[in-house]
N, C-alpha and C. Protein backbone atom coordinates (compact mmCIF):
# COMPACT_ATOMS: atom_id res chain seq x y z
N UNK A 1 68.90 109.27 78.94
CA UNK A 1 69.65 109.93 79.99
C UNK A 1 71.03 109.27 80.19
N UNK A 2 71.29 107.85 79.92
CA UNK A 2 72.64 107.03 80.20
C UNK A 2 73.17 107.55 79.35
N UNK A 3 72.50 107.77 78.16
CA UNK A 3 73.38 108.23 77.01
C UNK A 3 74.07 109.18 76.69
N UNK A 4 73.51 110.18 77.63
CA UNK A 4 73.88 111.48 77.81
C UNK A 4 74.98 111.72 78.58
N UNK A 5 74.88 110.85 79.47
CA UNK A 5 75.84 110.66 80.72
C UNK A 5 77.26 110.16 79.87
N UNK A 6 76.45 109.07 79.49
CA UNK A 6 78.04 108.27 78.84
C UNK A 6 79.08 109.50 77.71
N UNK A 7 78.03 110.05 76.81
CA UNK A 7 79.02 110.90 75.88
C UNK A 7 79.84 112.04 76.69
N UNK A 8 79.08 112.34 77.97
CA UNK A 8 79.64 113.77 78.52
C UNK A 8 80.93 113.23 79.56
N UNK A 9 81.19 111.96 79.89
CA UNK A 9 82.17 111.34 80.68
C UNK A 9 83.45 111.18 79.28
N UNK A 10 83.17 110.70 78.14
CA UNK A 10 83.54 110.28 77.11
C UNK A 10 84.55 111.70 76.52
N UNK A 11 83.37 112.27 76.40
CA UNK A 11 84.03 113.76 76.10
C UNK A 11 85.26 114.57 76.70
N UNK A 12 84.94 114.24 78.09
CA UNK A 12 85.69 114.81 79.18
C UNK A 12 86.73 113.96 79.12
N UNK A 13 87.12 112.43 79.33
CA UNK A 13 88.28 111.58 79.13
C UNK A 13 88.97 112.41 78.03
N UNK A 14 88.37 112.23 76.56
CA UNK A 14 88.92 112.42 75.04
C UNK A 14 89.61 113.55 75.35
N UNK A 15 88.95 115.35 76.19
CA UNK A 15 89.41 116.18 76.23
C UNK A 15 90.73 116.48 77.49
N UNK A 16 91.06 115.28 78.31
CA UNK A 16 91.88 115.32 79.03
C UNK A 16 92.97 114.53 78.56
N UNK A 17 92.88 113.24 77.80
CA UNK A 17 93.35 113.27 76.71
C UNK A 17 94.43 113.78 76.12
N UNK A 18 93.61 114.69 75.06
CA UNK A 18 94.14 115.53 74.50
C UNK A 18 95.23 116.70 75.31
N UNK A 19 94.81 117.05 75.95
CA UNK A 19 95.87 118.08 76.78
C UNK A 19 96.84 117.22 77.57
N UNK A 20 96.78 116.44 77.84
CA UNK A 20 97.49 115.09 78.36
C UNK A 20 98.87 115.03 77.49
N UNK A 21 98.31 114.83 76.45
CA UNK A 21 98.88 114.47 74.80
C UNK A 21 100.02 115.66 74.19
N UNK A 22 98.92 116.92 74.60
CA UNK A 22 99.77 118.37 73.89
C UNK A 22 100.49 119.01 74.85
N UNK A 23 100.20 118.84 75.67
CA UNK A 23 100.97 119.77 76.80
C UNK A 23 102.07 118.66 77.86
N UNK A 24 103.50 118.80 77.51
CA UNK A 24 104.29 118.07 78.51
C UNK A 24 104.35 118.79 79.70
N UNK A 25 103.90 119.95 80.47
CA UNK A 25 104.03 120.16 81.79
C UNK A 25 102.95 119.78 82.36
N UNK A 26 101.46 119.47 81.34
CA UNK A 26 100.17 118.91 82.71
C UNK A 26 100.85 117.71 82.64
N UNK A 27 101.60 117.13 81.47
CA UNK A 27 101.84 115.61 81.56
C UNK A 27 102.61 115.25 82.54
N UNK A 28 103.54 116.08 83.45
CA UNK A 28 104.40 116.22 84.34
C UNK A 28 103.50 116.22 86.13
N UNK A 29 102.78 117.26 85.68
CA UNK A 29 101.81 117.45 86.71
C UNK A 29 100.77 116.30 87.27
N UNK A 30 100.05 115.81 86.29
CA UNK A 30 99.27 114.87 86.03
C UNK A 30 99.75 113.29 86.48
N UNK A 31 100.91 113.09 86.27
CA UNK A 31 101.57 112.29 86.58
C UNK A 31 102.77 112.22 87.93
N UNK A 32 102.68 112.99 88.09
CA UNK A 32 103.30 113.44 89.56
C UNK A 32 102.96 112.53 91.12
N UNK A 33 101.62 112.28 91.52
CA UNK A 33 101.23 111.39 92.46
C UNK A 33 101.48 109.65 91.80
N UNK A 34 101.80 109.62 90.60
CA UNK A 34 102.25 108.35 90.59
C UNK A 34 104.04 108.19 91.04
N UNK A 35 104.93 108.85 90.75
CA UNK A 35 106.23 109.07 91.13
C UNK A 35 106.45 109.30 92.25
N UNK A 36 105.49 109.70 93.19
CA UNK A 36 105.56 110.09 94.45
C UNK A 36 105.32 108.85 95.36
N UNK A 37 104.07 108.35 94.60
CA UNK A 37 104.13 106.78 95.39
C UNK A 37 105.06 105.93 95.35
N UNK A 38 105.67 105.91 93.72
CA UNK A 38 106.90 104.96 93.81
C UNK A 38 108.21 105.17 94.48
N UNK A 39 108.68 106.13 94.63
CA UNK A 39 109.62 106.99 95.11
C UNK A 39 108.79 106.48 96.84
N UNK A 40 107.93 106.68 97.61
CA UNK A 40 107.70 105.89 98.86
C UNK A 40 108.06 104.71 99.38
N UNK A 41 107.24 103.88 97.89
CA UNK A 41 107.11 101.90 97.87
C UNK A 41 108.70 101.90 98.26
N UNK A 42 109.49 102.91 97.18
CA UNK A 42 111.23 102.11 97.25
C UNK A 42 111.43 102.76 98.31
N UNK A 43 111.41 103.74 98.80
CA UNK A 43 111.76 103.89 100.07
C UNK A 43 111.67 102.54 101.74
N UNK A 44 110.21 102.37 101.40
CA UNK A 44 110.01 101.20 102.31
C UNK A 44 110.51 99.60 102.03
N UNK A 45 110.46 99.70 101.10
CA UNK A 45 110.92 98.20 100.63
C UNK A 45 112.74 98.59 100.76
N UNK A 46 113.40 99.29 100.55
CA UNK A 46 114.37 99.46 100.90
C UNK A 46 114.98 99.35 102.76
N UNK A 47 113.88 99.93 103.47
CA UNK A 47 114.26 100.30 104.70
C UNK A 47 114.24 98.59 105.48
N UNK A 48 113.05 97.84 104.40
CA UNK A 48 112.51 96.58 105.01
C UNK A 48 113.80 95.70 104.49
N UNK A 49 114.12 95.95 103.55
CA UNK A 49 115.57 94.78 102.47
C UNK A 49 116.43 95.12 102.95
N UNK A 50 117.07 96.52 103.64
CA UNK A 50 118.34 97.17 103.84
C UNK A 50 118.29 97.78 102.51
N UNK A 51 119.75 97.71 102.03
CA UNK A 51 120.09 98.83 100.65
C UNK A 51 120.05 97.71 99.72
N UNK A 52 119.73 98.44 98.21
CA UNK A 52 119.63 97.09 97.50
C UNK A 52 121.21 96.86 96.88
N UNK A 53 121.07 96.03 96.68
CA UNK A 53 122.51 95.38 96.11
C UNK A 53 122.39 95.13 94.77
N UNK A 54 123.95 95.67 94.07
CA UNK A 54 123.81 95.43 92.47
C UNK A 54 124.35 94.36 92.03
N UNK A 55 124.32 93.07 93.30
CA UNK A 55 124.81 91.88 92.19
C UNK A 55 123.63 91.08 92.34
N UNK A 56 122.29 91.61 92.73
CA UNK A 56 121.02 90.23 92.10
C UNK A 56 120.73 90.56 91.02
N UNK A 57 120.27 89.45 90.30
CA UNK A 57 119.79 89.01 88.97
C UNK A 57 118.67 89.95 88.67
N UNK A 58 117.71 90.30 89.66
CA UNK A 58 116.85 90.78 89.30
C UNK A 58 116.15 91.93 90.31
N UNK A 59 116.15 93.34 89.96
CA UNK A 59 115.85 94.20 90.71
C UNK A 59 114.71 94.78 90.21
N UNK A 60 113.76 94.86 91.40
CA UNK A 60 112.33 95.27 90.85
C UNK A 60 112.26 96.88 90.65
N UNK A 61 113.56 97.71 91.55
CA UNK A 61 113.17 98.88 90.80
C UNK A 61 114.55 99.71 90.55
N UNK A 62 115.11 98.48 89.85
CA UNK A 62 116.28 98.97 89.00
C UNK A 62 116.40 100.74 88.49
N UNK A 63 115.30 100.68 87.97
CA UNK A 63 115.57 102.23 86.85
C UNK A 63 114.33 103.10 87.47
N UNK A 64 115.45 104.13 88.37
CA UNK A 64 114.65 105.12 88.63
C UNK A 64 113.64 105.95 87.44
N UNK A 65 112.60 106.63 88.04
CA UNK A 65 111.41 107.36 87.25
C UNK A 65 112.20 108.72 87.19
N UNK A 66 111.81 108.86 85.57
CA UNK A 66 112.30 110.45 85.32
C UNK A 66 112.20 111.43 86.01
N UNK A 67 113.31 112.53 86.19
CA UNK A 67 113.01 113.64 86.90
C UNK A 67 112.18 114.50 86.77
N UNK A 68 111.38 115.22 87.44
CA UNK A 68 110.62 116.18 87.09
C UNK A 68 112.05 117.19 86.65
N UNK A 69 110.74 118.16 85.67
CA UNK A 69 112.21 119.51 85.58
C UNK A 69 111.18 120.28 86.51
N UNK A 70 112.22 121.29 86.80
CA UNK A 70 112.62 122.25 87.62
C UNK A 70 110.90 122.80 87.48
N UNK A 71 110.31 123.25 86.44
CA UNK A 71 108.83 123.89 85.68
C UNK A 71 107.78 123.33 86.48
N UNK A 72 107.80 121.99 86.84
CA UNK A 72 106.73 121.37 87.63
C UNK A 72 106.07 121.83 88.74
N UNK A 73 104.75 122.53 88.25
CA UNK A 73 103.92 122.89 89.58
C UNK A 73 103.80 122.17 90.23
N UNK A 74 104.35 120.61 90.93
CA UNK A 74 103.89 120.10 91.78
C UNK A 74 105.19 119.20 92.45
N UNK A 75 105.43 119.33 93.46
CA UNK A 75 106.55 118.98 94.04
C UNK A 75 106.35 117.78 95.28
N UNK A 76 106.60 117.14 95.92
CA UNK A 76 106.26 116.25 96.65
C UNK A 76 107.54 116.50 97.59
């Protein structure tokens, strides 16, 4: 019965995966609540720092996350 369990979880990863892989708008979609959080974090860590400044050595979120295009069913 574990075994059964394990291939049908296995299966389901491999097959999300795959569409993950072939399709760049679920990859857009799919990935969407991660950009949304970061796009927050810098919001707050900004409000807590003030604005960030471009003469430190080291900025933790230097390079904004790609834009969604325009196609993205999912908007935040």
């Amino acid at each position: 019965m574990i075994n059964l369990i394990v291939i049908l979880i296995s299966a389901i990863m491999f097959g999300l995966l795959l569409v993950w892989w072939r399709w760049p708008s679920f990859r857009v979609w799919i990935e969407a609540p991660k950009y949304s959080m970061l796009r927050q974090e810098r919001r707050f860590d900004d409000q807590l720092t003030g604005k960030r400044k471009g003469s430190e050595p080291f900025q933790a979120h230097s390079a904004a996350p790609p834009a969604m295009p325009e196609s993205a069913p999912y908007r935040a």
